[in-house]
C-alpha atoms as a PDB file:
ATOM      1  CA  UNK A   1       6.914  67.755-118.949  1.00  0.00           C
ATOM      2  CA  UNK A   2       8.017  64.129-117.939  1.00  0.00           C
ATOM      3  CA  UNK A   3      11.020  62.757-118.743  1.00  0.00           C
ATOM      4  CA  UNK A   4      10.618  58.614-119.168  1.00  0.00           C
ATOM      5  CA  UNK A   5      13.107  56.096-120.117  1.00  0.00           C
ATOM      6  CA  UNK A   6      11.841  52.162-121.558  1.00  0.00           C
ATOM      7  CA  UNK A   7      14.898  50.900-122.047  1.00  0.00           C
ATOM      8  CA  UNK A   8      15.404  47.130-122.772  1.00  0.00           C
ATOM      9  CA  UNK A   9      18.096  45.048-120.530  1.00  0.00           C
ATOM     10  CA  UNK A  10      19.465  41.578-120.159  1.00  0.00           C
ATOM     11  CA  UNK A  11      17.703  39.381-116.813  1.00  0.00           C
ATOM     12  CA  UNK A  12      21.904  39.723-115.971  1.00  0.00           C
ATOM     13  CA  UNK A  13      21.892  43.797-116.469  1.00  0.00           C
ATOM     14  CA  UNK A  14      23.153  44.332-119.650  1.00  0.00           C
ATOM     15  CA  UNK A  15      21.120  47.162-121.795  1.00  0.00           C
ATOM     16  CA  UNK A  16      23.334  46.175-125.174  1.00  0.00           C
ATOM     17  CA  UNK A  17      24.287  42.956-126.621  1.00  0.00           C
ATOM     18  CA  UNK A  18      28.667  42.293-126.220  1.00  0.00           C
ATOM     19  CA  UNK A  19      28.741  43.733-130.233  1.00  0.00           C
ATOM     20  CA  UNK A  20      26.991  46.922-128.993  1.00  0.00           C
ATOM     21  CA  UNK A  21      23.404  46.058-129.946  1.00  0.00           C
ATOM     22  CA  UNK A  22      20.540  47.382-128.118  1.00  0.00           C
ATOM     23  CA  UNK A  23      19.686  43.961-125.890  1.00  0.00           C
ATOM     24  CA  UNK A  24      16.006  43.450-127.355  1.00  0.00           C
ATOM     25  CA  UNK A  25      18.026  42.533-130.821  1.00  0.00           C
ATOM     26  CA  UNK A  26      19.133  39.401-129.263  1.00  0.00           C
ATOM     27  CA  UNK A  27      15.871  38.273-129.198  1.00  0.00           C
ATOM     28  CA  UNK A  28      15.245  36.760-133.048  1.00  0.00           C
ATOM     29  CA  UNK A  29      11.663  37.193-132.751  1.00  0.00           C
ATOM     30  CA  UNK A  30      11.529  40.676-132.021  1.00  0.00           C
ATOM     31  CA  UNK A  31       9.428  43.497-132.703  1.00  0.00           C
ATOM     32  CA  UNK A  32       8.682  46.826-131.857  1.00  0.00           C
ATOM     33  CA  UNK A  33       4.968  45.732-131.841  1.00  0.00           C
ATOM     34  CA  UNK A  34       5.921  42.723-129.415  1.00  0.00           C
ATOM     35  CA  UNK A  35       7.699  45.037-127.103  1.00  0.00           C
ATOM     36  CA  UNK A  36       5.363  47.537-126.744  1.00  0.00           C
ATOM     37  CA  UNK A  37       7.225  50.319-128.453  1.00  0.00           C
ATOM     38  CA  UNK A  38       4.698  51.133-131.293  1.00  0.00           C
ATOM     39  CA  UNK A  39       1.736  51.846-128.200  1.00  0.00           C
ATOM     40  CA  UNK A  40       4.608  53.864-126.480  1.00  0.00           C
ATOM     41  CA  UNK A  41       5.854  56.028-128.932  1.00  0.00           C
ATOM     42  CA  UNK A  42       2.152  57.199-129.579  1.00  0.00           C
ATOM     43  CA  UNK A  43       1.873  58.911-125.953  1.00  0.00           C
ATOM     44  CA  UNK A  44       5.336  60.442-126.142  1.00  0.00           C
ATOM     45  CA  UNK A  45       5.357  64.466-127.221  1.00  0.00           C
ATOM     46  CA  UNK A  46       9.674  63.990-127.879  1.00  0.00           C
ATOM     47  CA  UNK A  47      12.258  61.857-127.984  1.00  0.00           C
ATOM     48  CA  UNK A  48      16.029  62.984-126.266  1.00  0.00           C
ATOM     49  CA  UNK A  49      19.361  60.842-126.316  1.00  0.00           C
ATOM     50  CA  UNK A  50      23.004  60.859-126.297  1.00  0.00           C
ATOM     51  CA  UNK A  51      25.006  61.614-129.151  1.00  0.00           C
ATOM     52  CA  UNK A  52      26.431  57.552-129.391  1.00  0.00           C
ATOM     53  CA  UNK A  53      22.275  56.531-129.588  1.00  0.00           C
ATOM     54  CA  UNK A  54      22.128  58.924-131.889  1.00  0.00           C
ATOM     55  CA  UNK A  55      24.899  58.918-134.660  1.00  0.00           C
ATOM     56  CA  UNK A  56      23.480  54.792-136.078  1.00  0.00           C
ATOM     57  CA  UNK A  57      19.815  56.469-136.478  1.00  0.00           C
ATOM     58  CA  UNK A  58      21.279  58.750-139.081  1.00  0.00           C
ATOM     59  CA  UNK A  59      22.257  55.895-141.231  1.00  0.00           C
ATOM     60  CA  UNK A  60      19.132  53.517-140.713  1.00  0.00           C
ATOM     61  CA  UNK A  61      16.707  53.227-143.419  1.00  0.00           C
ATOM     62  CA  UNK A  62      14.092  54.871-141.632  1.00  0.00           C
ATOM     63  CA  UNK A  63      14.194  57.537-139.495  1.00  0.00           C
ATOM     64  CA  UNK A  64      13.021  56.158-136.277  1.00  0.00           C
ATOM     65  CA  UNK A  65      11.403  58.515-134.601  1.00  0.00           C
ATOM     66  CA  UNK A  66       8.327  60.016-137.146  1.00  0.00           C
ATOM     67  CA  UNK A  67       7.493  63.853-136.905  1.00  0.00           C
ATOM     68  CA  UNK A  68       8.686  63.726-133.264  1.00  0.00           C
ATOM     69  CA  UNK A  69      10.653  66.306-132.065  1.00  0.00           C
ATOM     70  CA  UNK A  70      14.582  65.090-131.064  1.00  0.00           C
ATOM     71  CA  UNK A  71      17.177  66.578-128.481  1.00  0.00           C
ATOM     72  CA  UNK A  72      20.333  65.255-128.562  1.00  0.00           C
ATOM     73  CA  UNK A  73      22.426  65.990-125.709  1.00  0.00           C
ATOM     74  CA  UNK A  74      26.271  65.690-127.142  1.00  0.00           C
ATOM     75  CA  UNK A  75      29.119  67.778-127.816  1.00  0.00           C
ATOM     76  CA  UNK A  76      28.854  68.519-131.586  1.00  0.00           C
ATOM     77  CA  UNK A  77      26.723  67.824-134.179  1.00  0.00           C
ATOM     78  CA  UNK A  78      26.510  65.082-135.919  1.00  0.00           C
ATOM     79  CA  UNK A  79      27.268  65.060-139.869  1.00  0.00           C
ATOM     80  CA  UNK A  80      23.721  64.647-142.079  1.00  0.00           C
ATOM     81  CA  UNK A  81      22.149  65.615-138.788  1.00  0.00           C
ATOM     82  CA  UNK A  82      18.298  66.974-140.207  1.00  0.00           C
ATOM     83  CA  UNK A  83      17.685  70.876-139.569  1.00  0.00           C
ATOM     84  CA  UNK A  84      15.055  70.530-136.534  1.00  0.00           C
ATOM     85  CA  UNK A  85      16.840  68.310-134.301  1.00  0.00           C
ATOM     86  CA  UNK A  86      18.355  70.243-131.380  1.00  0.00           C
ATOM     87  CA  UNK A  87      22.011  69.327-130.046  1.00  0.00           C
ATOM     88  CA  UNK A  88      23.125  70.718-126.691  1.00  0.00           C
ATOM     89  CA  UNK A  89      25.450  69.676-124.766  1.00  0.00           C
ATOM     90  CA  UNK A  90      24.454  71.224-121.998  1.00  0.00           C
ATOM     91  CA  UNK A  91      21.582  68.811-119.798  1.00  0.00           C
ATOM     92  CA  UNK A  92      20.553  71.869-117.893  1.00  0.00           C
ATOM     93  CA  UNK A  93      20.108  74.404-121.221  1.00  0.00           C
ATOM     94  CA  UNK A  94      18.589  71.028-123.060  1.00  0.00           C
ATOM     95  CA  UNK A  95      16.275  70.381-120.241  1.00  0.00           C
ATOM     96  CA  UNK A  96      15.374  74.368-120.385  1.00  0.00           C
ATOM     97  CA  UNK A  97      14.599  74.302-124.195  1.00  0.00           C
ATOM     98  CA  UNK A  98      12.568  70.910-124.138  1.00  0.00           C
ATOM     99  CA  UNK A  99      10.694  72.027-121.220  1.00  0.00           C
ATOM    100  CA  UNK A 100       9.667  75.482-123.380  1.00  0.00           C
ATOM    101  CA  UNK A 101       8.314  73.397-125.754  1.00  0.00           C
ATOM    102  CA  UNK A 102       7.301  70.245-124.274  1.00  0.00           C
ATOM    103  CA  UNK A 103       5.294  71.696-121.350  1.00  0.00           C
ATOM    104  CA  UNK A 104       2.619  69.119-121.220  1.00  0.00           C
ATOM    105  CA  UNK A 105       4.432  65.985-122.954  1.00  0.00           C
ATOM    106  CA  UNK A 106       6.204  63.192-121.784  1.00  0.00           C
ATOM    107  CA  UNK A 107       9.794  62.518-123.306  1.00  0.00           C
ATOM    108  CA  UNK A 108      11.194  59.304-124.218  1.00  0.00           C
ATOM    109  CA  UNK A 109      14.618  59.468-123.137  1.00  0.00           C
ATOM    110  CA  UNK A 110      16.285  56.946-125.525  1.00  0.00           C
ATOM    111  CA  UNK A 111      19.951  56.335-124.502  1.00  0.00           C
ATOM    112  CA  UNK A 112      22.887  54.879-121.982  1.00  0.00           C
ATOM    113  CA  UNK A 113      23.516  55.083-118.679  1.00  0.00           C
ATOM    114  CA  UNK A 114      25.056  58.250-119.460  1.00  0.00           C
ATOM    115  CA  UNK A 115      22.437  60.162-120.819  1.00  0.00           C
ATOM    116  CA  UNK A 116      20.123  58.863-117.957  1.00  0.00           C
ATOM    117  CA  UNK A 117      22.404  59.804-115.558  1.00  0.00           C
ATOM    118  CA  UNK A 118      22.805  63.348-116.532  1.00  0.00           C
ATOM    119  CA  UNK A 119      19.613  64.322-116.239  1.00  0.00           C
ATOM    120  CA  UNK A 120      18.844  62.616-113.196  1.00  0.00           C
ATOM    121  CA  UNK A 121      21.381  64.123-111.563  1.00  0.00           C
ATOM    122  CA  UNK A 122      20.061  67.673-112.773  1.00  0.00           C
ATOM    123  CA  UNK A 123      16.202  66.122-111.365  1.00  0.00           C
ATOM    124  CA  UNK A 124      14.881  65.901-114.474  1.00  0.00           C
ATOM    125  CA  UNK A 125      14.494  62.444-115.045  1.00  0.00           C
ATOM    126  CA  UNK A 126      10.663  61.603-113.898  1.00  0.00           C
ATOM    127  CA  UNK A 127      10.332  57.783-114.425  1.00  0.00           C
ATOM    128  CA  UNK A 128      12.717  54.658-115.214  1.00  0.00           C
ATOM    129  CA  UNK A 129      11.289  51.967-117.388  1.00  0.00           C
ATOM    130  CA  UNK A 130      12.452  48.752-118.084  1.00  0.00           C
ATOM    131  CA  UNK A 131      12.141  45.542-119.852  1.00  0.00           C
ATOM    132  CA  UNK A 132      13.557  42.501-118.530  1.00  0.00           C
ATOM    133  CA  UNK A 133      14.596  40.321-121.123  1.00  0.00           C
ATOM    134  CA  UNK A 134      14.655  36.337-120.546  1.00  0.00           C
ATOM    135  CA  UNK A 135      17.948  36.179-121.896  1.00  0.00           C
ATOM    136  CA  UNK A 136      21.693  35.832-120.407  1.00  0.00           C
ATOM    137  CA  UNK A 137      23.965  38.189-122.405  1.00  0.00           C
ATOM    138  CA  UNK A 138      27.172  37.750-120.367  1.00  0.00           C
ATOM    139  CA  UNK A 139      28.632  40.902-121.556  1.00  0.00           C
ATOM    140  CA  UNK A 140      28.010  44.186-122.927  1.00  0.00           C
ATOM    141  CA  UNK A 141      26.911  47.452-121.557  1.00  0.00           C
ATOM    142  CA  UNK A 142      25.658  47.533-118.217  1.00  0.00           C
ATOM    143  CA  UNK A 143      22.696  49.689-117.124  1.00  0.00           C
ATOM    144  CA  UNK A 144      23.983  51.166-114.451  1.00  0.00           C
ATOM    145  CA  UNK A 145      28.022  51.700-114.387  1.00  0.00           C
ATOM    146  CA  UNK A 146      27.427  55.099-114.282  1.00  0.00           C
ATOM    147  CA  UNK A 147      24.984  56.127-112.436  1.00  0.00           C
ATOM    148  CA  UNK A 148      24.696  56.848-108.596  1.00  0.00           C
ATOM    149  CA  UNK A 149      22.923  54.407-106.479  1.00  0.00           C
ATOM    150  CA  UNK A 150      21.409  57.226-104.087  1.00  0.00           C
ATOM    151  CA  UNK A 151      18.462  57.710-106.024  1.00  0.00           C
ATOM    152  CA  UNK A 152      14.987  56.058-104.448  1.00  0.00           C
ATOM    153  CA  UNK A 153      13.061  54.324-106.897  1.00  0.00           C
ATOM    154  CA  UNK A 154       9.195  54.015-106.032  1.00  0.00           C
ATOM    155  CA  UNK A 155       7.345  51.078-107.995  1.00  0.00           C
ATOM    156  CA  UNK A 156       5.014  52.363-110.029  1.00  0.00           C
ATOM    157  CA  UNK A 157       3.604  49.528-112.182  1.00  0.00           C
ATOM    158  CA  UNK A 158       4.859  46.132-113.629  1.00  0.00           C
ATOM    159  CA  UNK A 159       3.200  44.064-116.598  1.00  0.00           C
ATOM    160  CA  UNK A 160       4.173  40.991-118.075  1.00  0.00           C
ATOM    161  CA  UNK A 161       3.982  40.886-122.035  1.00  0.00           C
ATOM    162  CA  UNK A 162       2.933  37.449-123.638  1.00  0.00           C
ATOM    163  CA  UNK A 163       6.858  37.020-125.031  1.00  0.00           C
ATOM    164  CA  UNK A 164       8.220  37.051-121.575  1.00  0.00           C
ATOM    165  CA  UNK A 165       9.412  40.172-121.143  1.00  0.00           C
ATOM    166  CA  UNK A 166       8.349  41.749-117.905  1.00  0.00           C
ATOM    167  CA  UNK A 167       8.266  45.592-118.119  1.00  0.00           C
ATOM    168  CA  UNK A 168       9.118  47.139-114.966  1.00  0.00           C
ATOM    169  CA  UNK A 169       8.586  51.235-114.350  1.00  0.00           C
ATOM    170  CA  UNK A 170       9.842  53.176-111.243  1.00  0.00           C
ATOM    171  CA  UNK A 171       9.141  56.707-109.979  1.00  0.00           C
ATOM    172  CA  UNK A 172      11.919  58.609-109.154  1.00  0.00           C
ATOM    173  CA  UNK A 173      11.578  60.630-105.651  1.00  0.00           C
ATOM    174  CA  UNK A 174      12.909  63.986-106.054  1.00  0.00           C
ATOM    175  CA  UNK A 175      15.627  64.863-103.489  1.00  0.00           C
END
């Protein structure tokens, strides 16, 4: 199993706009085709997250994530939360259970610097993704107040989309 983040952030850092909105959303001409995330989303096995990325799914109009299986790592569960997505809030017991049944998959990890920093600092986070927006947000949240700066990040491929966006994705070396 490989855990893989594509997370969207701000040329000045910021993953979510200052009213809390992921950062592609300032863009008004954006899609998930135009981002990449509909090609993505095929080659993933499972999607994991936070509880705070979590909770707003439950009350969009479509669930976001298909038939894919979802982990949620957060400390209860969520009201109108569907029967087979798993809540832990343990990273190591989460990582155990996805790992069971995600041998060969990769995992979108969908979330905050939280979530990203949990399980890298349990090793299980395999590869960082991002897209670099051509936008200035000024404020918001930042990508990486939380997480430690030891971690050595290994280039492992960079394309540039036709909107701009330059997607960036880094191997992390294991300790």
């Amino acid at each position: 199993m490989r855990i893989v983040t594509r997370m969207c952030v701000s040329l000045d850092g910021y993953v979510t706009t200052p009213a809390g909105w992921p950062a592609q959303l300032a863009d008004p001409d954006f899609t998930p085709e135009a981002y990449g995330f509909v090609e993505f989303q095929r080659r993933i096995g499972a999607v994991l997250m936070g509880r705070s990325t979590f909770e707003p799914a439950l009350g969009a109009e479509r669930w976001p994530w298909g038939e894919l299986a979802v982990y949620v790592l957060g400390s209860h569960r969520p009201d109108g939360t569907p029967e087979h997505v798993v809540v832990d809030d343990d990273p190591e017991r989460l990582h155990e259970t996805m790992l069971a049944r995600h041998e060969k998959d990769e995992v979108h990890l969908v979330g905050g610097p939280q979530t990203i920093e949990a399980f890298r600092s349990i090793g299980a986070l395999d590869r960082l993704g991002l897209l670099v927006l051509p936008r200035l947000l000024g404020d918001g949240m930042q990508l990486t107040p939380s997480i430690r700066t030891d971690t050595r990040l290994k280039l492992h491929s960079q394309t540039a989309l036709p909107n701009g966006v330059v997607e960036l994705t880094y191997d992390l070396a294991r300790a």
